[in-house]
C-alpha atoms as a PDB file:
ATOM      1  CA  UNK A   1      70.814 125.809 -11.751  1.00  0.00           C
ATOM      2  CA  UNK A   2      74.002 125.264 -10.651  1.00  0.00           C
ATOM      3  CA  UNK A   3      73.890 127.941  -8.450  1.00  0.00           C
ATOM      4  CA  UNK A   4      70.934 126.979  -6.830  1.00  0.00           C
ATOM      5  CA  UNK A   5      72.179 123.194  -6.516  1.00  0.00           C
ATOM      6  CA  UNK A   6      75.772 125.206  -5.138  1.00  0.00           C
ATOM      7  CA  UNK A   7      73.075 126.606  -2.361  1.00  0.00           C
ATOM      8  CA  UNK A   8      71.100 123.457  -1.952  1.00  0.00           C
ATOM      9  CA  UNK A   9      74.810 121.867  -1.136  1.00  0.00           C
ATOM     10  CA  UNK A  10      75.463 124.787   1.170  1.00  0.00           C
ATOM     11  CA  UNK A  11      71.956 123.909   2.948  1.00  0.00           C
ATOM     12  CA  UNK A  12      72.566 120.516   2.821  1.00  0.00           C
ATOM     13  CA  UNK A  13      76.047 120.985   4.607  1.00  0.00           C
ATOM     14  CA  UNK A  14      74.761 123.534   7.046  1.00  0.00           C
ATOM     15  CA  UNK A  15      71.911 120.816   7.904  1.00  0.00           C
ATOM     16  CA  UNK A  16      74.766 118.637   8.179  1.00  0.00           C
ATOM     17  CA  UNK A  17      76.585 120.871  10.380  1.00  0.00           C
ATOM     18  CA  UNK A  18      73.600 121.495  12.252  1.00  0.00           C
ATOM     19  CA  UNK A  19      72.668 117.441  13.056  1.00  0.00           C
ATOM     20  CA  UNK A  20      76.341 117.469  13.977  1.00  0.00           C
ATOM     21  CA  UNK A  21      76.303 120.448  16.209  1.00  0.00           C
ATOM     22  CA  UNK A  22      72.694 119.311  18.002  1.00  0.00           C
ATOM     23  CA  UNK A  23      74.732 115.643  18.412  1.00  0.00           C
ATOM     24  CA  UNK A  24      77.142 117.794  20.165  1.00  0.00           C
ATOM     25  CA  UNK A  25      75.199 119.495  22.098  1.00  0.00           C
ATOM     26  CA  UNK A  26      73.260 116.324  23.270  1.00  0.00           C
ATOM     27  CA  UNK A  27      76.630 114.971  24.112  1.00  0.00           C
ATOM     28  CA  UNK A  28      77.921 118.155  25.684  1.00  0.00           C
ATOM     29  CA  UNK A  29      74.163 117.596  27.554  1.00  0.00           C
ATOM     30  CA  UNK A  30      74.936 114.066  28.382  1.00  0.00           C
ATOM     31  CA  UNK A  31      78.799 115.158  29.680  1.00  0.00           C
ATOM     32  CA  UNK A  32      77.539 117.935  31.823  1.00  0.00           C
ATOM     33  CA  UNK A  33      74.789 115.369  33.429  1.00  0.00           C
ATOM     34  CA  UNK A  34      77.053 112.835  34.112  1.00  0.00           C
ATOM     35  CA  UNK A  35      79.710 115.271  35.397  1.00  0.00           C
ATOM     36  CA  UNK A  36      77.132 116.862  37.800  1.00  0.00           C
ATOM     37  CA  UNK A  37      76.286 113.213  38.756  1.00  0.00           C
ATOM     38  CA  UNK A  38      79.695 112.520  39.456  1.00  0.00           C
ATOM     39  CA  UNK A  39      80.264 115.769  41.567  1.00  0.00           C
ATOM     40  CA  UNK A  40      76.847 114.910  43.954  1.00  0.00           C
ATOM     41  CA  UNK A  41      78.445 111.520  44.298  1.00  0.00           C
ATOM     42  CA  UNK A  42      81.676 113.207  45.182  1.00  0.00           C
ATOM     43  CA  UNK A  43      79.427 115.637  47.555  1.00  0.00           C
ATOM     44  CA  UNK A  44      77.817 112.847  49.108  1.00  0.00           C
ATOM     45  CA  UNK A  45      81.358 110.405  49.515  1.00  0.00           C
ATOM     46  CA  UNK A  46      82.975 113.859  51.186  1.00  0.00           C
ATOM     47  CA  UNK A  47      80.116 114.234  53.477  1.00  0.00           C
ATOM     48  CA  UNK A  48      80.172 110.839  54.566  1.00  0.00           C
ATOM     49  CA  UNK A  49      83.986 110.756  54.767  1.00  0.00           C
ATOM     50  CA  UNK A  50      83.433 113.895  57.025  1.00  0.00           C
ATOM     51  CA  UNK A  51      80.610 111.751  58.810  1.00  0.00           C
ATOM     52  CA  UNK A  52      82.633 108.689  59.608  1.00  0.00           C
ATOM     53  CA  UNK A  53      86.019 111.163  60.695  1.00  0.00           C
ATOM     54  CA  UNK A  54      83.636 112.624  62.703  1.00  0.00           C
ATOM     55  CA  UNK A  55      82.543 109.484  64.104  1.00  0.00           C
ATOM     56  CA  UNK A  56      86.021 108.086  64.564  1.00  0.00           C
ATOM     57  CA  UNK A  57      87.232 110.857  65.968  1.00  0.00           C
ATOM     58  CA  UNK A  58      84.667 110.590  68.570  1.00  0.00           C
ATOM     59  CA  UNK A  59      85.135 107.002  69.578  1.00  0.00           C
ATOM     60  CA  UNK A  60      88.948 107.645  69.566  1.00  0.00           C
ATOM     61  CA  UNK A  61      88.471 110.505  72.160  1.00  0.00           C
ATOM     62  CA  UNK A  62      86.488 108.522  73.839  1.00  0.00           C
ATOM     63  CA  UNK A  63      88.679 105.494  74.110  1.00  0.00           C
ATOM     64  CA  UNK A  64      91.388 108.725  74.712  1.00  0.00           C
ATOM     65  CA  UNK A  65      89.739 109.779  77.920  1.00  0.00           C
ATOM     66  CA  UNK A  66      89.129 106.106  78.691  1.00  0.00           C
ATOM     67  CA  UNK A  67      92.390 105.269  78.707  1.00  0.00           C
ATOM     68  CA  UNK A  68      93.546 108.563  80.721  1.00  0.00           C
ATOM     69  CA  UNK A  69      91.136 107.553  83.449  1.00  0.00           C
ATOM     70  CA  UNK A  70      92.549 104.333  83.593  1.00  0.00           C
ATOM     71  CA  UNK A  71      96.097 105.703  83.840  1.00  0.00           C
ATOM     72  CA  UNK A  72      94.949 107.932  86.468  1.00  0.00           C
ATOM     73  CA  UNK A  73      93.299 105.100  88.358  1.00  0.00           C
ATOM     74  CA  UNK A  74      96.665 103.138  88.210  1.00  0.00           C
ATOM     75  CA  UNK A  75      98.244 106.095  89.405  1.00  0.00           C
ATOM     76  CA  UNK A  76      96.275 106.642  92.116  1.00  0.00           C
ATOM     77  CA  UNK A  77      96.638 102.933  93.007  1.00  0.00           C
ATOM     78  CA  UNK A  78      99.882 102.822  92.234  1.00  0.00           C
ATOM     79  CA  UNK A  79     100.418 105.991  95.132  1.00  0.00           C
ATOM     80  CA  UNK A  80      98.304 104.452  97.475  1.00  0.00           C
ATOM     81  CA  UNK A  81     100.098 100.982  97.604  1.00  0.00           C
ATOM     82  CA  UNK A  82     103.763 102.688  97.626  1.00  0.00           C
ATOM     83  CA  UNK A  83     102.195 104.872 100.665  1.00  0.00           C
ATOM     84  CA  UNK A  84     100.951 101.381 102.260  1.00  0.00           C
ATOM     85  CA  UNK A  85     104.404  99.692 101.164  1.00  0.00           C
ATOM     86  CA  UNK A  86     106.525 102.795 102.451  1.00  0.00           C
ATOM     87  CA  UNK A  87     104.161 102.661 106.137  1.00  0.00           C
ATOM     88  CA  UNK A  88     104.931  99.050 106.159  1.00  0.00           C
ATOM     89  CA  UNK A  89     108.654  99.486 105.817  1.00  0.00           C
ATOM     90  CA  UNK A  90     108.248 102.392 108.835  1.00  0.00           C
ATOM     91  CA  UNK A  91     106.539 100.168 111.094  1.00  0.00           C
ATOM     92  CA  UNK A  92     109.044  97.363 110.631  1.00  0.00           C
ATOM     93  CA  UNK A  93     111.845  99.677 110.842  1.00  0.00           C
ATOM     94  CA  UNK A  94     110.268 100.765 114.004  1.00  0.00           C
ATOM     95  CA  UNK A  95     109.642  97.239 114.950  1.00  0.00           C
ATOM     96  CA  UNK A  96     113.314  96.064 114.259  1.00  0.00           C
ATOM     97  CA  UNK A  97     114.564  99.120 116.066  1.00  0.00           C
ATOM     98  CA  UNK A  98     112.678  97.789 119.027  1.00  0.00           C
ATOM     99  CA  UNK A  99     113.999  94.236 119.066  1.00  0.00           C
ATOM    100  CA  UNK A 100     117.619  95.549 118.436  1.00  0.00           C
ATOM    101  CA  UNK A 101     117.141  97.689 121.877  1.00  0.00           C
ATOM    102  CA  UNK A 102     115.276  94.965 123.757  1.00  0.00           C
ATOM    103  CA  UNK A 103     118.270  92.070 122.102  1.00  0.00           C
ATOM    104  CA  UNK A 104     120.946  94.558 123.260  1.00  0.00           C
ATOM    105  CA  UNK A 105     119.424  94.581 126.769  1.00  0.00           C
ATOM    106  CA  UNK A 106     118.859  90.822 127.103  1.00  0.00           C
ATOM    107  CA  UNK A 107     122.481  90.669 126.197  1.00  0.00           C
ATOM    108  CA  UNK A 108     123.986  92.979 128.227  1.00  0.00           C
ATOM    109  CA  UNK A 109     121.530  91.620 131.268  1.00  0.00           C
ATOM    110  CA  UNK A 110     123.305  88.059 129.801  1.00  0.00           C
ATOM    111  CA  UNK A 111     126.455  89.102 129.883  1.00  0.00           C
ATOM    112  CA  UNK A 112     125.935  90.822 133.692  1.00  0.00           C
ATOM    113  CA  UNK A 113     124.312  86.947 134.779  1.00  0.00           C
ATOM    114  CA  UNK A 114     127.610  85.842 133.705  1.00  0.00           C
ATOM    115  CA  UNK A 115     129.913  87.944 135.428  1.00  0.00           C
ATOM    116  CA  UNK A 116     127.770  87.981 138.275  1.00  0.00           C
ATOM    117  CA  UNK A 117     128.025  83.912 137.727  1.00  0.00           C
ATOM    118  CA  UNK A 118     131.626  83.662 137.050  1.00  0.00           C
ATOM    119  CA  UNK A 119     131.769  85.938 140.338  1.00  0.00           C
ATOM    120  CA  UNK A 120     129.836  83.717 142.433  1.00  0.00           C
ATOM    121  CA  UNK A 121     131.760  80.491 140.882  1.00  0.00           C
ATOM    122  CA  UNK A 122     134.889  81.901 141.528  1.00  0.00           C
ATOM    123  CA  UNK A 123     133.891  82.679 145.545  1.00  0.00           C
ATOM    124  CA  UNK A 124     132.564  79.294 145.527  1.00  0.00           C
ATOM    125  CA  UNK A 125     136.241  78.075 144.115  1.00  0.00           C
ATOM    126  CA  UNK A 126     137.777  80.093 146.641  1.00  0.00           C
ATOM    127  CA  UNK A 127     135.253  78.852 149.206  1.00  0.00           C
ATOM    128  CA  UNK A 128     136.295  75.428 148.502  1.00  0.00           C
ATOM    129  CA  UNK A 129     139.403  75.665 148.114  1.00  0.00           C
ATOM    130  CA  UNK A 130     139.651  77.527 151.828  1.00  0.00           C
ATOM    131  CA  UNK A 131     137.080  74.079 152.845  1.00  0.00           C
ATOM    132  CA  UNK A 132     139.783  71.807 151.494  1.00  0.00           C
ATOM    133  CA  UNK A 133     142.729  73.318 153.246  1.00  0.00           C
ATOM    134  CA  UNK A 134     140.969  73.490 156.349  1.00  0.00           C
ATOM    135  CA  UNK A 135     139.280  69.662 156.009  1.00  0.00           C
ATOM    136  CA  UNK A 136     143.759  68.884 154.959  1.00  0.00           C
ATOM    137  CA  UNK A 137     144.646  70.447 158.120  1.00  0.00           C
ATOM    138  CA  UNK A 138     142.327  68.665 160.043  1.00  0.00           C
ATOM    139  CA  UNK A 139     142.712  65.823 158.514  1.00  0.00           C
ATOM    140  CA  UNK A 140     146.570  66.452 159.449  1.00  0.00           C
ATOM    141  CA  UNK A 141     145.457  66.926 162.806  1.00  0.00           C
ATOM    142  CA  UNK A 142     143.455  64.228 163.157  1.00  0.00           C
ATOM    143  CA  UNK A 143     146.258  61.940 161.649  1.00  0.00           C
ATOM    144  CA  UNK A 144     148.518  63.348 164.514  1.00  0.00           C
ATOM    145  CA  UNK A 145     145.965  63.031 166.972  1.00  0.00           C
ATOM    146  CA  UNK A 146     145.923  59.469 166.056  1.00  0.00           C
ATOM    147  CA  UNK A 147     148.945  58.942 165.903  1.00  0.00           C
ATOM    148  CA  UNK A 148     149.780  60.039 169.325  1.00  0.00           C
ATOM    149  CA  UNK A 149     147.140  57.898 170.770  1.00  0.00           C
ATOM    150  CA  UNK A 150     147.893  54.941 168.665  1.00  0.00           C
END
């Protein structure tokens, strides 16, 4: 009997062996569920990481292309006042030009009134000064006239 309780321990180990190993294998089960699970979560968080890049990426460009067409409108605005500005500096240049000519002709037509004034103040001098000698001299005359009928 001993050899037959030897095999009945053998059996008895082997059914051991083989709870143990179908444990294992429910584990190993259990392991390989929960590590699919974890890779379809993993699937699902890359697709919507991929989703949402996607998505930002798209409201980035568009904010992009928003903000290009903004810069291009300044630019544009920007050109079209430094054209206004730079027509505005013409015409004034233009216009200063103008009164510089017309201020240099008043002057020199002022300064020609006042020659021509001096001119006529210094005949009118002269003039007097001839009228005074001739009113002394016949004033001396007249003296003498008087003087010999006195």
């Amino acid at each position: 009997m001993s050899e037959l309780s030897q095999r009945l321990s053998q059996v008895r180990n082997m059914l051991d062996d083989l709870v143990e190993a179908d444990k294992l294998v429910g584990s190993v089960g259990e392991l390989l569920a929960q590590r699919n699970a974890l890779r379809e979560q993993l699937h699902e968080l890359g697709t919507e990481i991929v989703t949402k890049r996607q998505a930002v990426e798209r409201e980035v460009g568009a904010e992009r292309n928003a903000l290009r067409e903004q810069l291009h409108e300044l630019g544009t605005e920007i050109v079209t006042k430094r054209q206004a500005v730079e027509q505005e500096i013409a015409a004034l240049d233009a216009d200063l030009a103008t009164r510089q000519r017309v201020f240099v002709d008043e002057i020199a037509h002022m300064e020609q009134q006042t020659a021509t004034a001096k001119a006529e103040q210094a005949r009118a001098e002269h003039e007097l000064q001839d009228v005074r000698m001739r009113l002394d001299h016949t004033r001396a005359v007249y003296d003498e006239i008087r003087k010999k009928f006195a």
